[in-house]
N, C-alpha and C. Protein backbone atom coordinates (compact mmCIF):
# COMPACT_ATOMS: atom_id res chain seq x y z
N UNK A 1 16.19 -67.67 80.69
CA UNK A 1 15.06 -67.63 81.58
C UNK A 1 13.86 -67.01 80.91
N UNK A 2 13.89 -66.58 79.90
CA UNK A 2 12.89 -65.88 79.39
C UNK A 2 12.06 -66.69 78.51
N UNK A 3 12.31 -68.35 78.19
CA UNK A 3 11.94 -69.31 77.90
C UNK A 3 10.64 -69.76 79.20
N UNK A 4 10.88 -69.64 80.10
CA UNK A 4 10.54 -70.05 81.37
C UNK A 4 8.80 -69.17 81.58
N UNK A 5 7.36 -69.66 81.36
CA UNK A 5 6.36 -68.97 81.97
C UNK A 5 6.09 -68.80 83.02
N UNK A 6 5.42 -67.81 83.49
CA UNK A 6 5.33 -67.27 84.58
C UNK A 6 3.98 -67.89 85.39
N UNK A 7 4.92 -68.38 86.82
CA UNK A 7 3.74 -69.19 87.85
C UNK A 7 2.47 -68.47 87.68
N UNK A 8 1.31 -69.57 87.44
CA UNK A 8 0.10 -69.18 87.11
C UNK A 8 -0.30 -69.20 88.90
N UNK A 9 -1.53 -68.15 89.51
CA UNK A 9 -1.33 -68.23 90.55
C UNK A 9 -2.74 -68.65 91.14
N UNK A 10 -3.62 -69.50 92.00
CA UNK A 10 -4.41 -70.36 92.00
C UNK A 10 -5.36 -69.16 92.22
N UNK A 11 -6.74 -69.60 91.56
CA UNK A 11 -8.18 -68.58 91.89
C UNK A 11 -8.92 -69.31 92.93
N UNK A 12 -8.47 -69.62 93.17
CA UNK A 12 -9.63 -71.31 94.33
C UNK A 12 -9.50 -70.57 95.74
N UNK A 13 -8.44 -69.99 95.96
CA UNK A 13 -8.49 -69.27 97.36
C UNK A 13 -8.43 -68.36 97.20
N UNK A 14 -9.16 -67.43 98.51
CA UNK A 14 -8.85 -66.58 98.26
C UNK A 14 -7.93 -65.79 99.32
N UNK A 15 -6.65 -66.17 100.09
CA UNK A 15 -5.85 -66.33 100.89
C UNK A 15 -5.34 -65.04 101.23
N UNK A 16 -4.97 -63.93 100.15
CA UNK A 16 -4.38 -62.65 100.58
C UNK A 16 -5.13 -61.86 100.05
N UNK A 17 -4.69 -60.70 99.66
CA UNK A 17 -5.09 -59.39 99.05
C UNK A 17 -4.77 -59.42 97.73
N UNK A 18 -3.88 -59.97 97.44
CA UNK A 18 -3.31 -59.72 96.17
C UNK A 18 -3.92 -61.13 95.45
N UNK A 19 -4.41 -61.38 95.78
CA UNK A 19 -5.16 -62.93 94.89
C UNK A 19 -6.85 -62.14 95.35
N UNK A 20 -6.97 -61.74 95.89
CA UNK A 20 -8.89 -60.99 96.52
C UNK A 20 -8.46 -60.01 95.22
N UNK A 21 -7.56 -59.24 95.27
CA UNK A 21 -7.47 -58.06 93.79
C UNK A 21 -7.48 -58.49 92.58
N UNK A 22 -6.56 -59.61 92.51
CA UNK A 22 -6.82 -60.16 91.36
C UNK A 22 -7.62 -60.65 90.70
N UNK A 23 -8.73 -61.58 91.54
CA UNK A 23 -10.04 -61.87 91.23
C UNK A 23 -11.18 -61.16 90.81
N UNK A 24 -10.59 -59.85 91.63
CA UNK A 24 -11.89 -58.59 91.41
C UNK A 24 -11.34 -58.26 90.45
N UNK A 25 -10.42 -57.97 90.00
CA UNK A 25 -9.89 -57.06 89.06
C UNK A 25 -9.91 -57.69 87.73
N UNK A 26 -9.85 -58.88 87.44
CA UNK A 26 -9.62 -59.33 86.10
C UNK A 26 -10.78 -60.41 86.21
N UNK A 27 -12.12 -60.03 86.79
CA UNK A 27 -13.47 -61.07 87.04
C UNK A 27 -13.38 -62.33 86.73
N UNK A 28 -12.38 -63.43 87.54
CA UNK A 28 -11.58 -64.31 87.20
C UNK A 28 -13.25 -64.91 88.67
N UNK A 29 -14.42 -66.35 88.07
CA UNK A 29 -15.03 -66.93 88.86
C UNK A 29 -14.60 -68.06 89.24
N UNK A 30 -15.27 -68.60 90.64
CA UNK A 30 -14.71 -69.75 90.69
C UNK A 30 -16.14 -70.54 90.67
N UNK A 31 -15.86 -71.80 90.72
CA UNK A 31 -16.60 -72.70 90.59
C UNK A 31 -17.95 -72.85 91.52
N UNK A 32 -19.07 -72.58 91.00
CA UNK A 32 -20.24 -72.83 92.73
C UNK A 32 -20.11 -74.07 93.59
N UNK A 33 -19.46 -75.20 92.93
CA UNK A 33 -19.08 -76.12 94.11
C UNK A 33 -18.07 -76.82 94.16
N UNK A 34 -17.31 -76.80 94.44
CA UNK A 34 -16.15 -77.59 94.80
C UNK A 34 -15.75 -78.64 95.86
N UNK A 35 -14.88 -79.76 95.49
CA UNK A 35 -14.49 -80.79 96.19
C UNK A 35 -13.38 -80.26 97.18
N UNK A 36 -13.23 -80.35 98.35
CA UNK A 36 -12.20 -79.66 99.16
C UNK A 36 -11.10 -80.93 99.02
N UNK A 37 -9.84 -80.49 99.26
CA UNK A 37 -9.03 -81.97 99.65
C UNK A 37 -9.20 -82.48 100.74
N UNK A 38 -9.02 -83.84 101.07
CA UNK A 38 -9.24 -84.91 102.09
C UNK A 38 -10.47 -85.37 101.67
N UNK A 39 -10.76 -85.43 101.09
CA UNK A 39 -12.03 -86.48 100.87
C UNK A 39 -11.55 -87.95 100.58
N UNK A 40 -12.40 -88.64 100.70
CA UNK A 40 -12.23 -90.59 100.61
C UNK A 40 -12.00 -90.73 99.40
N UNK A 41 -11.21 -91.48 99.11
CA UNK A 41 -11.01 -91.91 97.21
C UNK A 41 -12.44 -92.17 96.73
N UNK A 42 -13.32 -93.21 97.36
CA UNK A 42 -14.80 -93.73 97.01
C UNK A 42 -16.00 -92.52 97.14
N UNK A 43 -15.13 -91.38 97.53
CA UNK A 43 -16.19 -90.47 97.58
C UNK A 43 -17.43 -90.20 98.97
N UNK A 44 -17.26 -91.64 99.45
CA UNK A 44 -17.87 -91.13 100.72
C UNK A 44 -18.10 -90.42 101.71
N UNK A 45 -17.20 -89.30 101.76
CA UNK A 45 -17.32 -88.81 103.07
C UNK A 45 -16.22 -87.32 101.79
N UNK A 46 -16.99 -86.25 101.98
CA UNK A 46 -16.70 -84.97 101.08
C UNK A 46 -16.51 -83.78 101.95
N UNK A 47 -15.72 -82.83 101.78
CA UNK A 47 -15.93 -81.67 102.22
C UNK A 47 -16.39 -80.99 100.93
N UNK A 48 -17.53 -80.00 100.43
CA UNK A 48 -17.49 -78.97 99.11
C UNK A 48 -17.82 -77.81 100.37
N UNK A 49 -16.89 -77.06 98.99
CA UNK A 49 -16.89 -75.79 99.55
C UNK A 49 -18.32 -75.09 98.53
N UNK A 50 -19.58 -74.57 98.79
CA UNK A 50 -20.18 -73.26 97.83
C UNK A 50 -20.24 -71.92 97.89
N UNK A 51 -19.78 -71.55 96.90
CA UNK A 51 -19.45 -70.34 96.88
C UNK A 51 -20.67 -69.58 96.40
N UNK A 52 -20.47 -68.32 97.35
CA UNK A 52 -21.70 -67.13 97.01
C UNK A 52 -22.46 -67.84 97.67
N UNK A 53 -22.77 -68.29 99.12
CA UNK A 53 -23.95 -68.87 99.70
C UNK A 53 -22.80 -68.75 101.28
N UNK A 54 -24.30 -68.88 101.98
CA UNK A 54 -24.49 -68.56 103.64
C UNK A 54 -25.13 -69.42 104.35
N UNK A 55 -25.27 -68.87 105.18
CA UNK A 55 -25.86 -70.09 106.56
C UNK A 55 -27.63 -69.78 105.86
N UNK A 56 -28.25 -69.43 105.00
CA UNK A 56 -29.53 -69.36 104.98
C UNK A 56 -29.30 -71.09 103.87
N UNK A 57 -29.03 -71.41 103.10
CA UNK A 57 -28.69 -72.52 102.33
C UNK A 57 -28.14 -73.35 103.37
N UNK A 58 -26.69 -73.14 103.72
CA UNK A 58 -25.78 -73.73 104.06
C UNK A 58 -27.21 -74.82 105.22
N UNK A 59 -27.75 -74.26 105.97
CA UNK A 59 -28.60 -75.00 107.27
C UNK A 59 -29.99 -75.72 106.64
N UNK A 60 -30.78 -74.86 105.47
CA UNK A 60 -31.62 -75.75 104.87
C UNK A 60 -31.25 -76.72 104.79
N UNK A 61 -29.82 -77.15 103.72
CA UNK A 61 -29.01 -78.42 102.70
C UNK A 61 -28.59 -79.01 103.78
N UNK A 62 -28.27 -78.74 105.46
CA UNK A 62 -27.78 -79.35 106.12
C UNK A 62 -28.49 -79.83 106.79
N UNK A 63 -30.03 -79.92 107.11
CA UNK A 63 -31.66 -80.73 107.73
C UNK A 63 -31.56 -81.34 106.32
N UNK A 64 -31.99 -81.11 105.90
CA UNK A 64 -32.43 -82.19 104.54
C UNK A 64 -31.70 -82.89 104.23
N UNK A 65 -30.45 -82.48 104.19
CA UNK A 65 -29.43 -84.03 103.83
C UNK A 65 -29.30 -85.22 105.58
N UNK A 66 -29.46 -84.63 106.22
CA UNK A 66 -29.34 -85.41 107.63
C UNK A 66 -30.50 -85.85 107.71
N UNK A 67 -31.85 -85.90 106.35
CA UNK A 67 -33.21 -86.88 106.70
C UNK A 67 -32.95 -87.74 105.84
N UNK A 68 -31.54 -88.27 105.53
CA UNK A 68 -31.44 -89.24 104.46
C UNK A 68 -30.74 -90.38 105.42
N UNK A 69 -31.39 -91.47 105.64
CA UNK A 69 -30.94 -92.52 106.62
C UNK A 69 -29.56 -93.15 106.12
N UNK A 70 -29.44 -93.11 104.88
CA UNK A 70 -27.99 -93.19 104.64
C UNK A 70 -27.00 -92.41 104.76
N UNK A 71 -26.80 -91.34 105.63
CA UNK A 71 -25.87 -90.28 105.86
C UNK A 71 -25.85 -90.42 107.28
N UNK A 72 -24.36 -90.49 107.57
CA UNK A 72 -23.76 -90.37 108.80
C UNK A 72 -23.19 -89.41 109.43
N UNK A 73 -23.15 -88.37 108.70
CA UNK A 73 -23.01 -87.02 109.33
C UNK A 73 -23.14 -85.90 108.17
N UNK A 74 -23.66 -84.81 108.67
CA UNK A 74 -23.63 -83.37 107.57
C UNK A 74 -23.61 -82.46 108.61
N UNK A 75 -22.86 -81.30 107.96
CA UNK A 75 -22.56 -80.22 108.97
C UNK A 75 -22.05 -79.15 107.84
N UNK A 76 -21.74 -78.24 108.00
CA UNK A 76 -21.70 -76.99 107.61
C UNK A 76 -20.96 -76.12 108.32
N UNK A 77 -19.87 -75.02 107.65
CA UNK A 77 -19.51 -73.96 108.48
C UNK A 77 -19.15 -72.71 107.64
N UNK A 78 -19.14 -71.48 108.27
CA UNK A 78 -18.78 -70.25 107.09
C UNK A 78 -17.41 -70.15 107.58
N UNK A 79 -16.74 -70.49 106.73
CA UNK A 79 -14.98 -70.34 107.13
C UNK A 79 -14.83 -68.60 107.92
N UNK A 80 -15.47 -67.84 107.50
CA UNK A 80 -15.19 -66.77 108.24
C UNK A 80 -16.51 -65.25 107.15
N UNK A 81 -16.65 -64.48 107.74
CA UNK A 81 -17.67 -64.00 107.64
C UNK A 81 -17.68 -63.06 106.33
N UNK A 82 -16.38 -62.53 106.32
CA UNK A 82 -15.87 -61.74 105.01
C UNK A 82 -16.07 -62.51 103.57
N UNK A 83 -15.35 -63.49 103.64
CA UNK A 83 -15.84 -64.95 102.78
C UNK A 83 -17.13 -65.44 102.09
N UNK A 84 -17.67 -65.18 100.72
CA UNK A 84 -18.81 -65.34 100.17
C UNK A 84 -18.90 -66.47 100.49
N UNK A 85 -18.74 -67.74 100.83
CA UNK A 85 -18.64 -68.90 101.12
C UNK A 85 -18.95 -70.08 102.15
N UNK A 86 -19.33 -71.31 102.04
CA UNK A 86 -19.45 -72.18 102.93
C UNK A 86 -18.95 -73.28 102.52
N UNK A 87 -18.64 -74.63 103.98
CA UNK A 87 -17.75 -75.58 103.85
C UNK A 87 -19.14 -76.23 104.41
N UNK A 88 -19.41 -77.10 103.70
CA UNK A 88 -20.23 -78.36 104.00
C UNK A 88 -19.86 -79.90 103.61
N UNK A 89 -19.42 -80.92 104.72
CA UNK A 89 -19.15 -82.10 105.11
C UNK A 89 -20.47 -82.85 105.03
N UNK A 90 -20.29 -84.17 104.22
CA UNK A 90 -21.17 -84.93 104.09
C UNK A 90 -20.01 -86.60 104.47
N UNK A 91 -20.85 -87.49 105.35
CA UNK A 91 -20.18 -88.49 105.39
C UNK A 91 -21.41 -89.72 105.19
N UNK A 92 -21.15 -90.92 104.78
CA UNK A 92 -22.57 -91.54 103.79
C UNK A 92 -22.23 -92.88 104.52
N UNK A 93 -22.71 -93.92 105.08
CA UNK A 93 -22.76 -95.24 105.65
C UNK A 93 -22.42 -95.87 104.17
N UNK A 94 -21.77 -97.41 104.25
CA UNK A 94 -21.49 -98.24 103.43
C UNK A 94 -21.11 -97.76 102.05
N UNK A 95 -20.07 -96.76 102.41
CA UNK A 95 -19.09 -96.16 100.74
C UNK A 95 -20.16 -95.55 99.90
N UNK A 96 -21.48 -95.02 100.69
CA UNK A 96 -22.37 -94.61 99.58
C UNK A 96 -21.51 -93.18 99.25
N UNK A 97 -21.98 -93.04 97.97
CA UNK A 97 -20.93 -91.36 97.41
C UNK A 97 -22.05 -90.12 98.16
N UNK A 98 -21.33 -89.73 98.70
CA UNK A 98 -21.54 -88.09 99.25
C UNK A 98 -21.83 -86.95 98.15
N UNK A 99 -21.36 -87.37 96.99
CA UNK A 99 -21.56 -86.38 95.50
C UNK A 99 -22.98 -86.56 95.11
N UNK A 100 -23.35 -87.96 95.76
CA UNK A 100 -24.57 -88.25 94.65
C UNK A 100 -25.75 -87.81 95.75
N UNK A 101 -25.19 -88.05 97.11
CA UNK A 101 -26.32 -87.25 98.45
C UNK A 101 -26.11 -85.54 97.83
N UNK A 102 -25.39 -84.73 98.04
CA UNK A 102 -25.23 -83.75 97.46
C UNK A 102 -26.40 -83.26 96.53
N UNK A 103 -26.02 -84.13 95.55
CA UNK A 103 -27.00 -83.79 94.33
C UNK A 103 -28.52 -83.74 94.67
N UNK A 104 -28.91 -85.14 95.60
CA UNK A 104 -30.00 -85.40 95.94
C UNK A 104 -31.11 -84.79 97.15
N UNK A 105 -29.67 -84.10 98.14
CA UNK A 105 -30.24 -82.95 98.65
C UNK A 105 -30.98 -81.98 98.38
N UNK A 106 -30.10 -81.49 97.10
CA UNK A 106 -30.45 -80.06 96.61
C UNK A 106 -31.60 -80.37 95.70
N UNK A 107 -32.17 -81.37 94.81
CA UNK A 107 -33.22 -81.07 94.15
C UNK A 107 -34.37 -81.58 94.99
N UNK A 108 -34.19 -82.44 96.51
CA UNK A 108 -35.11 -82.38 97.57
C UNK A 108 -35.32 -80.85 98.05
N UNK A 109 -34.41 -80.20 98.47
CA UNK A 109 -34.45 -79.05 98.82
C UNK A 109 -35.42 -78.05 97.57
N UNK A 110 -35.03 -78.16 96.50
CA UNK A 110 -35.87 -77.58 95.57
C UNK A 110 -37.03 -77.62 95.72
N UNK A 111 -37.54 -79.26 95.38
CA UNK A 111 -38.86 -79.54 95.81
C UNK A 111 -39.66 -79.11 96.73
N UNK A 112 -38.54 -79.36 98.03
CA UNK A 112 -39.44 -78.47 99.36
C UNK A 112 -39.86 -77.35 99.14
N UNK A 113 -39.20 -76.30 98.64
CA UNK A 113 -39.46 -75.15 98.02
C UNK A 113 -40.06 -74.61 96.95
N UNK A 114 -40.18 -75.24 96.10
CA UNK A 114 -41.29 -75.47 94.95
C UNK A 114 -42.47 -75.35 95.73
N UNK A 115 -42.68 -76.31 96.29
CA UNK A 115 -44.09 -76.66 97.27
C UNK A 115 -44.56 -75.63 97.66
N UNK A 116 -43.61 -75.12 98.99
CA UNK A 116 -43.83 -74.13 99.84
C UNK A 116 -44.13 -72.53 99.18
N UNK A 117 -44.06 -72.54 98.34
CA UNK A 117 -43.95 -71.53 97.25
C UNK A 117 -45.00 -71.99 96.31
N UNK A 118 -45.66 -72.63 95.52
CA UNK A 118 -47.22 -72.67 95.36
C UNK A 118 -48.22 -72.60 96.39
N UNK A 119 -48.13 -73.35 97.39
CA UNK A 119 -49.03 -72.94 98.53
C UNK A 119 -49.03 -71.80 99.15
N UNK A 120 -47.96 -71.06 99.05
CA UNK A 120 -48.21 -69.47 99.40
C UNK A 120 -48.92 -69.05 98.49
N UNK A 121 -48.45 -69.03 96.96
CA UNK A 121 -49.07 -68.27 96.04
C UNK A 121 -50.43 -68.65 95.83
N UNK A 122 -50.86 -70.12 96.22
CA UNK A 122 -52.25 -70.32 96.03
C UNK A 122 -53.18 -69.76 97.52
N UNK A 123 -52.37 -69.76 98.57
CA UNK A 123 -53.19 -68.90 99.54
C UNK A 123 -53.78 -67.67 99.44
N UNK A 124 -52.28 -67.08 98.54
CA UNK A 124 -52.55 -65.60 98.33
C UNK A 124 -53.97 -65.27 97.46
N UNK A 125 -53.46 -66.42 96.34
CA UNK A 125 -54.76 -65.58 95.46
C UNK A 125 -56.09 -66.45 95.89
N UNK A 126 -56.45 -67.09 97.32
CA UNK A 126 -57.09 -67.54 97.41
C UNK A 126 -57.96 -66.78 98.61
N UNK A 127 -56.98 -65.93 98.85
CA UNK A 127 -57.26 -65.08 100.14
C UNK A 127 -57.39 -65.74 101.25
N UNK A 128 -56.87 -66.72 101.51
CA UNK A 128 -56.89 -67.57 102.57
C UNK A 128 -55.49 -67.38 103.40
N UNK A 129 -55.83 -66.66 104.31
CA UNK A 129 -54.52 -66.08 105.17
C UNK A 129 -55.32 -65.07 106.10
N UNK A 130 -55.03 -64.93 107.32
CA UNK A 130 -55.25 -63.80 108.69
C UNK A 130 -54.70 -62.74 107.51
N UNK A 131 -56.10 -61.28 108.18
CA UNK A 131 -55.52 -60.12 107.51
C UNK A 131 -55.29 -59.40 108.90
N UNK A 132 -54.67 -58.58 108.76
CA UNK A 132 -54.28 -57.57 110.58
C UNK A 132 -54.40 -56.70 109.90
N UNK A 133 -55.17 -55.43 110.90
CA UNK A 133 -54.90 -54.22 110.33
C UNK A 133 -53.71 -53.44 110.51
N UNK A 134 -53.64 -52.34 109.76
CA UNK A 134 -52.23 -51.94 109.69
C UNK A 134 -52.48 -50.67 111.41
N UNK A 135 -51.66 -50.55 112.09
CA UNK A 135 -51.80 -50.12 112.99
C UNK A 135 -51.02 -48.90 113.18
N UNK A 136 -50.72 -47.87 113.43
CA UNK A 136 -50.35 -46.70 113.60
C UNK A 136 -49.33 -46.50 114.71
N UNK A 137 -48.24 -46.95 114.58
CA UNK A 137 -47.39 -46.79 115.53
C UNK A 137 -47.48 -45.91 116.62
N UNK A 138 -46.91 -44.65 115.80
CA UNK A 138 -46.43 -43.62 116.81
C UNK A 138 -48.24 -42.83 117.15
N UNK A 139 -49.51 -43.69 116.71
CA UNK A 139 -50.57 -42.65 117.44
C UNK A 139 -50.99 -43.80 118.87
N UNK A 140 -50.05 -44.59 118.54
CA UNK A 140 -50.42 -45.84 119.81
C UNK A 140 -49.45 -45.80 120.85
N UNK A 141 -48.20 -45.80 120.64
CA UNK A 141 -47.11 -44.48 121.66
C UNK A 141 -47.63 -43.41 121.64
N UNK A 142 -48.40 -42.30 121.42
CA UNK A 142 -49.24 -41.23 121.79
C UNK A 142 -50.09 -41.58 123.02
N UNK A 143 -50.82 -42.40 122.75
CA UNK A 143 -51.99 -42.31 123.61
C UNK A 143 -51.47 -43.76 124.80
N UNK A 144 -50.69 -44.68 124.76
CA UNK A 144 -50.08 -44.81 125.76
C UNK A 144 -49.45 -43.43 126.85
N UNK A 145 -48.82 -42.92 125.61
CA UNK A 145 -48.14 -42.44 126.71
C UNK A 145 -48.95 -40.82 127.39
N UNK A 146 -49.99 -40.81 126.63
CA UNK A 146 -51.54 -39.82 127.43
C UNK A 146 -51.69 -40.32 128.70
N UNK A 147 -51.94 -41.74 128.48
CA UNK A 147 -52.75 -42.96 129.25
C UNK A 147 -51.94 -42.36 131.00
N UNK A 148 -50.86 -42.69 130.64
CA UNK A 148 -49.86 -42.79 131.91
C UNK A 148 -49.53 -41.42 132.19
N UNK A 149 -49.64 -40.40 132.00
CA UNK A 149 -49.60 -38.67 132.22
C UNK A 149 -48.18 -38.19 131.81
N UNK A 150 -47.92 -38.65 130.47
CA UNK A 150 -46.77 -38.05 129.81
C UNK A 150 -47.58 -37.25 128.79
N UNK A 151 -46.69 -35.59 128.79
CA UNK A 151 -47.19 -34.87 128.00
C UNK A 151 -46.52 -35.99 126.80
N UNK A 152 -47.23 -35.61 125.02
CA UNK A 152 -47.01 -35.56 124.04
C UNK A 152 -46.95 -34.23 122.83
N UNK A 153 -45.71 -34.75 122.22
CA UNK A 153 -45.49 -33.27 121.63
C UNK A 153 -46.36 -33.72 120.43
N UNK A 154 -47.31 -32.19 120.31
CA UNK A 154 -48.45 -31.97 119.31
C UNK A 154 -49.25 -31.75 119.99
N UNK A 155 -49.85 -32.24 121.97
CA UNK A 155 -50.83 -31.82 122.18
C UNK A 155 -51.15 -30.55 122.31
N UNK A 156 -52.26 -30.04 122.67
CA UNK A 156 -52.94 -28.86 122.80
C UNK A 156 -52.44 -27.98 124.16
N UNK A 157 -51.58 -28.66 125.15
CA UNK A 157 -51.39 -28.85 126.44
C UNK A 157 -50.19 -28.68 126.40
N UNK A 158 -49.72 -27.29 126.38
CA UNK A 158 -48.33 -27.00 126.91
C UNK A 158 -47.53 -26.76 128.24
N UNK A 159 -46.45 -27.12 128.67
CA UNK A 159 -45.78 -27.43 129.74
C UNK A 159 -45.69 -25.91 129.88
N UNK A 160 -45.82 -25.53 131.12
CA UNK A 160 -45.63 -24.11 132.00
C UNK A 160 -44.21 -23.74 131.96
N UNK A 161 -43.85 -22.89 131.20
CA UNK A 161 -42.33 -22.74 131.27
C UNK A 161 -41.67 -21.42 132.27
N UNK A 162 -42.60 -21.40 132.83
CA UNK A 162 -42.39 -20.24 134.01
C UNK A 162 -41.44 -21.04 134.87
């Protein structure tokens, strides 16, 4: 038996404690995207799992891929909250591949963001944006609460402690 190697044990889940330790412990990564099983042989219709991402991605990639008239469904879920991770389903009309919507999401998504991100920066240095002044919290709870005949501590006006 000592011929025999020892079961290699999968990094893809992360199912117990002792596979969560192991990963931390010997900085064993997994892949940022992965094919889940059950997907269509032709690729049409995918579950990937991405790892190290949340519902702030997970819901962008999931509007933007659902403005592609060839997609028949996209959806998204965080398997559970502890979990760096999300499960996003893509299903594509007429065997189109879901790998290649995928792809085409995300550098739409880029783009959107590219965009949205020069036009800030050109607002900024253009000074073209509402300025507000910065306002003083607690001297505006002060004088509210003057307004309405609540002492405030600091005034000049101490409570009769007789």
């Amino acid at each position: 038996m000592a011929d025999e190697e020892a079961p290699t044990q999968s990094t893809s889940r992360l199912d117990n404690a002792g596979t969560l330790l192991q990963s931390v412990s010997t900085s064993l990564t997994h892949e940022k995207i992965t094919i889940l099983p059950g997907y269509e042989p032709d690729y049409s219709a995918c579950t990937f799992c991405l790892w190290q991402e949340d519902h702030t991605l997970g819901n962008a990639l999931r509007w933007i891929i659902m403005k592609d008239p060839d997609v028949e469904f996209c959806g998204y879920t965080a398997p559970h909250p502890s979990e760096p991770k999300i499960h996003l389903r893509i299903q594509m009309y007429d065997n189109l591949s879901a790998v290649d919507c995928l792809r085409k999401g995300l550098a739409n998504l880029r783009d959107l963001l590219t965009t949205v991100d020069s036009s800030y920066k050109s607002s900024l240095t253009a000074g073209n944006y509402i300025k507000e002044e910065d306002v003083d919290v607690r001297a505006a709870v002060d004088n509210t609460l003057r307004e309405r005949g609540f002492a405030v501590e600091g005034d000049d006006e101490r409570m009769d402690m007789s």
